[in-house]
Protein backbone atom coordinates (compact mmCIF):
# COMPACT_ATOMS: atom_id res chain seq x y z
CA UNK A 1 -0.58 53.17 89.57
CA UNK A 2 1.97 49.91 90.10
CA UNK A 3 1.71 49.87 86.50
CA UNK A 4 3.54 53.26 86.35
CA UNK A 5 6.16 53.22 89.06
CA UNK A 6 7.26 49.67 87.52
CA UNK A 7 7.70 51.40 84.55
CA UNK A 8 9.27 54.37 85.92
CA UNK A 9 11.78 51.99 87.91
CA UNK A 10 12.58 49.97 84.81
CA UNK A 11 13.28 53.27 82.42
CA UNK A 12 15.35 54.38 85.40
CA UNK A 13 17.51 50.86 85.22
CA UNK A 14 17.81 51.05 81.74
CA UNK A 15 18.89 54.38 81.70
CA UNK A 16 21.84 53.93 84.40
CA UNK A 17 22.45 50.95 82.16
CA UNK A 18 22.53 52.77 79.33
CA UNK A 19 25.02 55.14 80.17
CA UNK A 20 27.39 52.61 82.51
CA UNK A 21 28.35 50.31 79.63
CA UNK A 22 30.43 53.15 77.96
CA UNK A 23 31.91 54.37 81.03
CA UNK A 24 32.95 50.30 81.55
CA UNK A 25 33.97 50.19 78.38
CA UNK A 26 37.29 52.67 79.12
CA UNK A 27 39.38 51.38 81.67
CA UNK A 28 39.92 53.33 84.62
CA UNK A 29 43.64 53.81 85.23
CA UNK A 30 44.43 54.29 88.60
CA UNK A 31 47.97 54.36 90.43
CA UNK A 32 49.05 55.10 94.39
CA UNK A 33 52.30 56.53 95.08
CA UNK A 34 53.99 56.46 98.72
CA UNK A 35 55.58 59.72 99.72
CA UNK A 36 57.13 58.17 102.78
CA UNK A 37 58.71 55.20 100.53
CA UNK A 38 60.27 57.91 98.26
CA UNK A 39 61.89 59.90 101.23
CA UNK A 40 63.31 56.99 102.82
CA UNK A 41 64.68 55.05 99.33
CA UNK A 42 64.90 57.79 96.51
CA UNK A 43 68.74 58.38 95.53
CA UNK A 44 67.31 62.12 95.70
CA UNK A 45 66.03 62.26 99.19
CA UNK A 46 69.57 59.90 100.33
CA UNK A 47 71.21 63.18 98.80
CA UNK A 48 69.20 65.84 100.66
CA UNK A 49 69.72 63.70 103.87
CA UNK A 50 73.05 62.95 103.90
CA UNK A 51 73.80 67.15 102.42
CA UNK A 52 71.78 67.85 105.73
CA UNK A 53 73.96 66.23 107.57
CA UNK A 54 77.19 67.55 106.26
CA UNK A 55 76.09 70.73 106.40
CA UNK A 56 74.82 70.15 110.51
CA UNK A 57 77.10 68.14 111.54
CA UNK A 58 79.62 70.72 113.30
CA UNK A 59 77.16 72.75 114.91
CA UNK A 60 75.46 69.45 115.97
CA UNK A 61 78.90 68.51 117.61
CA UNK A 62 79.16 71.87 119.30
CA UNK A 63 75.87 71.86 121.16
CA UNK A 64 76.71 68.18 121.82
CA UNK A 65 80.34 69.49 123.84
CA UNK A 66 78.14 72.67 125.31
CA UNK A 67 75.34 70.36 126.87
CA UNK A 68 78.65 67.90 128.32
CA UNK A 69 80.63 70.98 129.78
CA UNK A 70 77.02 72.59 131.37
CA UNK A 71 76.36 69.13 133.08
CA UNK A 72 79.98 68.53 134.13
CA UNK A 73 79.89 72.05 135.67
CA UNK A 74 76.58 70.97 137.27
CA UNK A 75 77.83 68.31 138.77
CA UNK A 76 81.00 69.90 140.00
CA UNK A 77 78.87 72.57 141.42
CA UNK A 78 76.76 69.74 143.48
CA UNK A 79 80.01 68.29 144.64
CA UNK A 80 81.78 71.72 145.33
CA UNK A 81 78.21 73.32 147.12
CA UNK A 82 79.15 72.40 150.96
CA UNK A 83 82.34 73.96 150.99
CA UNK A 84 81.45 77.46 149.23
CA UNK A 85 80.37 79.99 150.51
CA UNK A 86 77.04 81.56 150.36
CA UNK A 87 78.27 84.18 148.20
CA UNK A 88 80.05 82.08 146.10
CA UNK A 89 77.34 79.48 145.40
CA UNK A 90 74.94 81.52 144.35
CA UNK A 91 77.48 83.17 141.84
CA UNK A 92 78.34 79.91 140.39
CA UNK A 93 74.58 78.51 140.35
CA UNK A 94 73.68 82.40 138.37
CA UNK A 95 76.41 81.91 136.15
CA UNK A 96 75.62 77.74 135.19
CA UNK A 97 71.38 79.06 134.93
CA UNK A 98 72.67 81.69 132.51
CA UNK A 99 74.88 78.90 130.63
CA UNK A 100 71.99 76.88 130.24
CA UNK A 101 69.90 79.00 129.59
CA UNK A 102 72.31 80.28 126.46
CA UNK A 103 72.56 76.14 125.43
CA UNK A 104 68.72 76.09 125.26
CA UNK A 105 68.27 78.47 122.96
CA UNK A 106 71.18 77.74 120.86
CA UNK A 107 69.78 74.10 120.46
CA UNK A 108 66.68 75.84 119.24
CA UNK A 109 67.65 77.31 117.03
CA UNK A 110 69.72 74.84 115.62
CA UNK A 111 66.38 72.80 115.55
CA UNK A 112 64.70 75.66 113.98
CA UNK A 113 67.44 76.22 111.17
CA UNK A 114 67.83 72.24 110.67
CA UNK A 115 63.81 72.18 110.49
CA UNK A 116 63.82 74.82 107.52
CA UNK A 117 66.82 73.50 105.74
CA UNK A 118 64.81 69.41 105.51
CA UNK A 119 61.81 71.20 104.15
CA UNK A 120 63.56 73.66 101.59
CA UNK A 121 65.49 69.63 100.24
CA UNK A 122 62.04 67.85 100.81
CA UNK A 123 60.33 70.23 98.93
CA UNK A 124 62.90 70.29 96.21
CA UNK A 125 62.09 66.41 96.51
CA UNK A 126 58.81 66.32 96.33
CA UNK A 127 58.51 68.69 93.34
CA UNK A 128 60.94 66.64 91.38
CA UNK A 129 58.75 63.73 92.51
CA UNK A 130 55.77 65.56 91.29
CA UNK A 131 57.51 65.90 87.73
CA UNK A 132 57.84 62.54 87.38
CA UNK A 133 55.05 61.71 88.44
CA UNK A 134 53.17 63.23 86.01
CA UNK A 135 55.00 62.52 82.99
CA UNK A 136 54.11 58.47 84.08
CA UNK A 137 50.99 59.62 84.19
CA UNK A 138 50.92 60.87 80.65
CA UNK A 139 52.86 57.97 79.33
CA UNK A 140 50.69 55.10 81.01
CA UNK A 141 47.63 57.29 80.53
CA UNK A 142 46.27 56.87 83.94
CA UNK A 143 43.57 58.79 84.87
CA UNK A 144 44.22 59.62 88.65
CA UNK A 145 47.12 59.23 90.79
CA UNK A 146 46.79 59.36 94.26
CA UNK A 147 49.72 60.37 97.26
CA UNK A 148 47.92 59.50 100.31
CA UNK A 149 44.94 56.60 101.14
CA UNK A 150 43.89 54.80 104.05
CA UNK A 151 44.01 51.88 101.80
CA UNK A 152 45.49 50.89 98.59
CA UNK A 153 45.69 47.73 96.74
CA UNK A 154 49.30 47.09 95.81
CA UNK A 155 48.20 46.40 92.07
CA UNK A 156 47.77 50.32 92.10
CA UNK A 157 51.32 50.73 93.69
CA UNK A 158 53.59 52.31 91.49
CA UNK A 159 55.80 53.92 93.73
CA UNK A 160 58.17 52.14 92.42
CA UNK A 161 58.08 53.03 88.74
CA UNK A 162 58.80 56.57 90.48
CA UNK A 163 61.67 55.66 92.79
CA UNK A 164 62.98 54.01 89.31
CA UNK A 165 62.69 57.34 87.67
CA UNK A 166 64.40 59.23 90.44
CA UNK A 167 67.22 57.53 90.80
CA UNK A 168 67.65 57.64 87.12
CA UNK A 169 66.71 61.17 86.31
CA UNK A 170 69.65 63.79 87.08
């Protein structure tokens, strides 16, 4: 019986053996590419930021002045309060609530519009991204390309060869 599981165990070996020196024989191309890198250094994503901005700016501004004036009139209220009358308060105090209230949404939905427009240029991005990096995958013949990792060697880094072809593709 020891006989035949030794044997058993050794045609098991020799098979794994068998079929692992081919696989070893083809390397195993394998590259890493860091999403965040490309966002913060691709000529691309610089382009989507900085037509974000442009395009946000003003209404940016405005809710910047509308927040001031509300807490200016806030302020003048406080100082104002002792010598109004009951009446009068309360008017002023409904009238800066409703104010507010207006800014608050406003800002949302700045944040909300803002929000959409970074993923709509991301995505655009990220696809373009995508493109090339597939085509460096079919011209280095690698055979997996991964976006995200807990842990990646740098000699499997080639986030650069992307950025490269980014910043060069129009």
């Amino acid at each position: 019986m020891k006989y035949f599981s030794r044997q058993l165990g050794l045609g098991f070996v020799l098979g794994f053996l068998a079929f692992a020196f081919p696989a070893q024989a083809q390397e195993f191309r394998l590259g890493y590419v860091n999403l965040d890198r490309i966002i913060r250094e691709a000529v691309p994503a610089k382009n989507a930021q900085a037509k974000l901005e442009q395009e946000f700016s003003r209404r940016e501004k405005e809710l910047q002045e509308l927040g001031v004036s509300i807490k200016s009139a806030a302020e003048k209220l406080e100082r104002e309060a002792p010598t109004l009358s009951e009446g009068q308060r309360t008017s002023r105090q409904k009238q800066l609530v409703e104010q507010d209230r207006d800014f608050q949404r406003k800002r949302r939905e700045f944040q909300e519009d803002l929000n959409a427009r970074r993923n709509e240029e991301l995505q655009q991005v990220f696809e373009r991204a995508n493109r090339v990096v597939k085509q460096l995958a079919d011209a280095e013949k690698y055979d997996l390309i991964l976006q995200e990792a807990v842990y990646v060697n740098p000699k499997h880094d080639i986030t650069d060869k992307v950025i490269k072809a980014l910043n060069t593709a129009k």
